[in-house]
C-alpha atoms as a PDB file:
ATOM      1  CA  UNK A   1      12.863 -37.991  -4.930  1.00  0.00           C
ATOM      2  CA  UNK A   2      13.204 -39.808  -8.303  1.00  0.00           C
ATOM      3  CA  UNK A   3       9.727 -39.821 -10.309  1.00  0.00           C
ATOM      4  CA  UNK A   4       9.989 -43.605 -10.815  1.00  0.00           C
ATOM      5  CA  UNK A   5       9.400 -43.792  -7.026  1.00  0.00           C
ATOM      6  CA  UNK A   6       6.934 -41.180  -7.200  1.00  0.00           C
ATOM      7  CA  UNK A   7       4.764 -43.362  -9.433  1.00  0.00           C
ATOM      8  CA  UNK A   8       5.517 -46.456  -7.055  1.00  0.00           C
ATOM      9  CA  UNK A   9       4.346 -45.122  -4.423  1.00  0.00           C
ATOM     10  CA  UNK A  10       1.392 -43.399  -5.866  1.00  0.00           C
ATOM     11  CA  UNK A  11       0.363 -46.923  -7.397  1.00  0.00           C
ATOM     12  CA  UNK A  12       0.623 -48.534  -4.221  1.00  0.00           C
ATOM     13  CA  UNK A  13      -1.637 -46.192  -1.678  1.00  0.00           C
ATOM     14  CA  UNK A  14      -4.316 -45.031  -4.360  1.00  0.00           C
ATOM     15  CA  UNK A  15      -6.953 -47.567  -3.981  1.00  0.00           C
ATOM     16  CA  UNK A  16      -6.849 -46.486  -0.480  1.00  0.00           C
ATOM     17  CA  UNK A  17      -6.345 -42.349  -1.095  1.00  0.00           C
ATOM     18  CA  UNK A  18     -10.050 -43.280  -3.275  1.00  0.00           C
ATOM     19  CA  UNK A  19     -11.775 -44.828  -0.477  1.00  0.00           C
ATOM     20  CA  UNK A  20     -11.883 -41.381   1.561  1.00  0.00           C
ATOM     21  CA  UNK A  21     -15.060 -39.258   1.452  1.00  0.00           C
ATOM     22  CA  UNK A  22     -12.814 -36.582   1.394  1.00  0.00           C
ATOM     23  CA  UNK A  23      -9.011 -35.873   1.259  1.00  0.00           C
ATOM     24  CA  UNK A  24      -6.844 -33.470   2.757  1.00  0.00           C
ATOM     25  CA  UNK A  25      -3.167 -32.567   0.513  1.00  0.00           C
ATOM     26  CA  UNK A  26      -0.658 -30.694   2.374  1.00  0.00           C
ATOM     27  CA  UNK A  27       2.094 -29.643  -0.484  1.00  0.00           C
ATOM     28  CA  UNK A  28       4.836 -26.784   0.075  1.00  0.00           C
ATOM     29  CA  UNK A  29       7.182 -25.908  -3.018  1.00  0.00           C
ATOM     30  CA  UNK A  30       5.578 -25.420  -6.345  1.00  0.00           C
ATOM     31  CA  UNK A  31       1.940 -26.768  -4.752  1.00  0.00           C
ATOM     32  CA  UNK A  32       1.625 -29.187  -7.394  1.00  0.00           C
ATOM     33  CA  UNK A  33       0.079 -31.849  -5.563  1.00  0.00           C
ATOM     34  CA  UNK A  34      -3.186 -31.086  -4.965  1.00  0.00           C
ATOM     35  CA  UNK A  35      -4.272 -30.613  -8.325  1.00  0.00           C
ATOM     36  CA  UNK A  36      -2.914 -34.367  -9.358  1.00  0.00           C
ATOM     37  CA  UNK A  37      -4.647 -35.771  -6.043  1.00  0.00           C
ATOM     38  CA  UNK A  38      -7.700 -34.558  -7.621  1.00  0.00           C
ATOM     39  CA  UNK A  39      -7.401 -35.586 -11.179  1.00  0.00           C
ATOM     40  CA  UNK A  40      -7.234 -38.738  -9.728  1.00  0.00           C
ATOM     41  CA  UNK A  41     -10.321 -38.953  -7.444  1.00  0.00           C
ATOM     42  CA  UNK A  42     -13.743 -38.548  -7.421  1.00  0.00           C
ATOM     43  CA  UNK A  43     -14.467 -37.020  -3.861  1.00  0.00           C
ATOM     44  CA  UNK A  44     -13.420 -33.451  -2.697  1.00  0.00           C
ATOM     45  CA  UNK A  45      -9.757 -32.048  -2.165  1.00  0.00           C
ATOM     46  CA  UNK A  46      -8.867 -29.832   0.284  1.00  0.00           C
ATOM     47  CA  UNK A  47      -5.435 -28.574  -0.501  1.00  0.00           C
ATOM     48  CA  UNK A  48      -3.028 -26.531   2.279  1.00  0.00           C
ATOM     49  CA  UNK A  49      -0.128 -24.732   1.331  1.00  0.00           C
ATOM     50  CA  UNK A  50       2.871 -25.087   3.412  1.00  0.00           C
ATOM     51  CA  UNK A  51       4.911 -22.224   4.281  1.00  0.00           C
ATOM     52  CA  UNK A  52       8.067 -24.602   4.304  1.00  0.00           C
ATOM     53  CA  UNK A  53       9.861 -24.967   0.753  1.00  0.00           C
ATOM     54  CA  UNK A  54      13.114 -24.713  -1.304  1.00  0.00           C
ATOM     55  CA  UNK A  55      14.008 -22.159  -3.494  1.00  0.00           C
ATOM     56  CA  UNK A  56      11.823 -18.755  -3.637  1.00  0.00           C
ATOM     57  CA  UNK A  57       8.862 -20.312  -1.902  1.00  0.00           C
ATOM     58  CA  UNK A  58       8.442 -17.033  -0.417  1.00  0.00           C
ATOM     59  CA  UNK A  59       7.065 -18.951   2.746  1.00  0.00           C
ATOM     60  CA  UNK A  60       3.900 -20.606   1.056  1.00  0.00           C
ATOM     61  CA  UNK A  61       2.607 -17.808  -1.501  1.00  0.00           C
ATOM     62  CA  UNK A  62       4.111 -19.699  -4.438  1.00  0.00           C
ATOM     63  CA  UNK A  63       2.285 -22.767  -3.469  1.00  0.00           C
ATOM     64  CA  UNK A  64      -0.925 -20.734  -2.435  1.00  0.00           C
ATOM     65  CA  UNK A  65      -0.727 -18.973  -5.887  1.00  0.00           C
ATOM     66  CA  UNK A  66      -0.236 -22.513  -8.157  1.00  0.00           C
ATOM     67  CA  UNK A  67      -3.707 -24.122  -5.866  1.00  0.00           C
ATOM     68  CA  UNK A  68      -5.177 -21.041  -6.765  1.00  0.00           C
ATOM     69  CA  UNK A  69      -4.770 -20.868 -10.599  1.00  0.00           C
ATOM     70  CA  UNK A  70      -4.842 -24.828 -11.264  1.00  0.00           C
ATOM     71  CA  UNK A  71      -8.383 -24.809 -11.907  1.00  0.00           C
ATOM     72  CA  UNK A  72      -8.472 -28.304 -10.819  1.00  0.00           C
ATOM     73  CA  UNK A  73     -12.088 -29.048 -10.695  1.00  0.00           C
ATOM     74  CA  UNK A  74     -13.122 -30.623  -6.815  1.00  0.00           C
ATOM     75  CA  UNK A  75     -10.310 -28.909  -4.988  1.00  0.00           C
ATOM     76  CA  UNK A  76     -10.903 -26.220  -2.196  1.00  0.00           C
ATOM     77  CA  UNK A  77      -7.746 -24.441  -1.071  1.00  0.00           C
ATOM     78  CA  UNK A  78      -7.156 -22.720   2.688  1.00  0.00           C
ATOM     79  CA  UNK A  79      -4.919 -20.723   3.460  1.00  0.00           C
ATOM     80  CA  UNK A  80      -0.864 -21.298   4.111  1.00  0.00           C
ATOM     81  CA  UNK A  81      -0.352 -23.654   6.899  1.00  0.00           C
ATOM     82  CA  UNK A  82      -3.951 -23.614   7.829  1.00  0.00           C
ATOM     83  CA  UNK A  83      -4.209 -27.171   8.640  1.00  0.00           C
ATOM     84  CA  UNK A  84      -6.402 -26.666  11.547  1.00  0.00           C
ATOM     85  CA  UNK A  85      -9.217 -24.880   8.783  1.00  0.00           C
ATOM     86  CA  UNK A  86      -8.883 -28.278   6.203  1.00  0.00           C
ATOM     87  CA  UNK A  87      -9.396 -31.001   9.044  1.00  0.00           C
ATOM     88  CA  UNK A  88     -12.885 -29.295  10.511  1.00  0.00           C
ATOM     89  CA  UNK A  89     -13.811 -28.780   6.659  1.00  0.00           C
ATOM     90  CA  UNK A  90     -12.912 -32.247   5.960  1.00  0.00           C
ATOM     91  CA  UNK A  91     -14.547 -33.324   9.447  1.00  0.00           C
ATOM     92  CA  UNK A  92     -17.849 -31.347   8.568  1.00  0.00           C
ATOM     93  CA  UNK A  93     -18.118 -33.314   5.098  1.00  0.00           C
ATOM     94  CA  UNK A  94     -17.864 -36.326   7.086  1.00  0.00           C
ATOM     95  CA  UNK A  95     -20.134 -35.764   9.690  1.00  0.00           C
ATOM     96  CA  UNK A  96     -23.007 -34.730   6.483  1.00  0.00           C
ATOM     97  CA  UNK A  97     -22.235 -38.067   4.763  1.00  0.00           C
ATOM     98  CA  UNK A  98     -22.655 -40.000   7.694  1.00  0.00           C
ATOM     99  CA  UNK A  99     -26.255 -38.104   8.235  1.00  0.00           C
ATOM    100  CA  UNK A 100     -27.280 -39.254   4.988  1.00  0.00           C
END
């Protein structure tokens, strides 16, 4: 995917990516993704490694390994393909915002 579209996109849906109270990123490859998600909002990330990817992925541990050691501040990272674990975190924030 050219970057140019990338950006296009990006520009288009992040008004709405900042209204969440929380946001889940599912990224395989290099795992890049959740650490720009979160530079660019102000609520918490929950990032999931997929185990699908070009290249030497090695099913998911390359992507596991870059969430790991971005140090992005605000981003919580499960384990590979452990969608299931992100949406009742993410569903457990909600439920204490809505509380109060």
């Amino acid at each position: 995917m050219p970057k140019k579209f990338i950006k296009e996109l990006a520009a288009i849906y992040i008004d709405e990516i900042k209204k969440a109270n929380v946001i889940i990123v599912v990224a395989g490859m290099e795992g890049a993704l959740g650490g720009i998600i979160t530079g660019l909002v102000d609520v918490p990330v929950i990032a999931v490694p997929t185990s699908v990817g070009y290249g030497s992925s090695f099913s998911g541990l390359s992507a596991l390994l870059t969430m790991l050691n971005s140090c992005a501040e605000g981003m919580t990272v499960v384990n590979i393909d452990n969608g299931f674990n992100a949406g009742y975190s993410a569903s457990r924030i909600n439920r204490k915002i809505a509380k109060g």
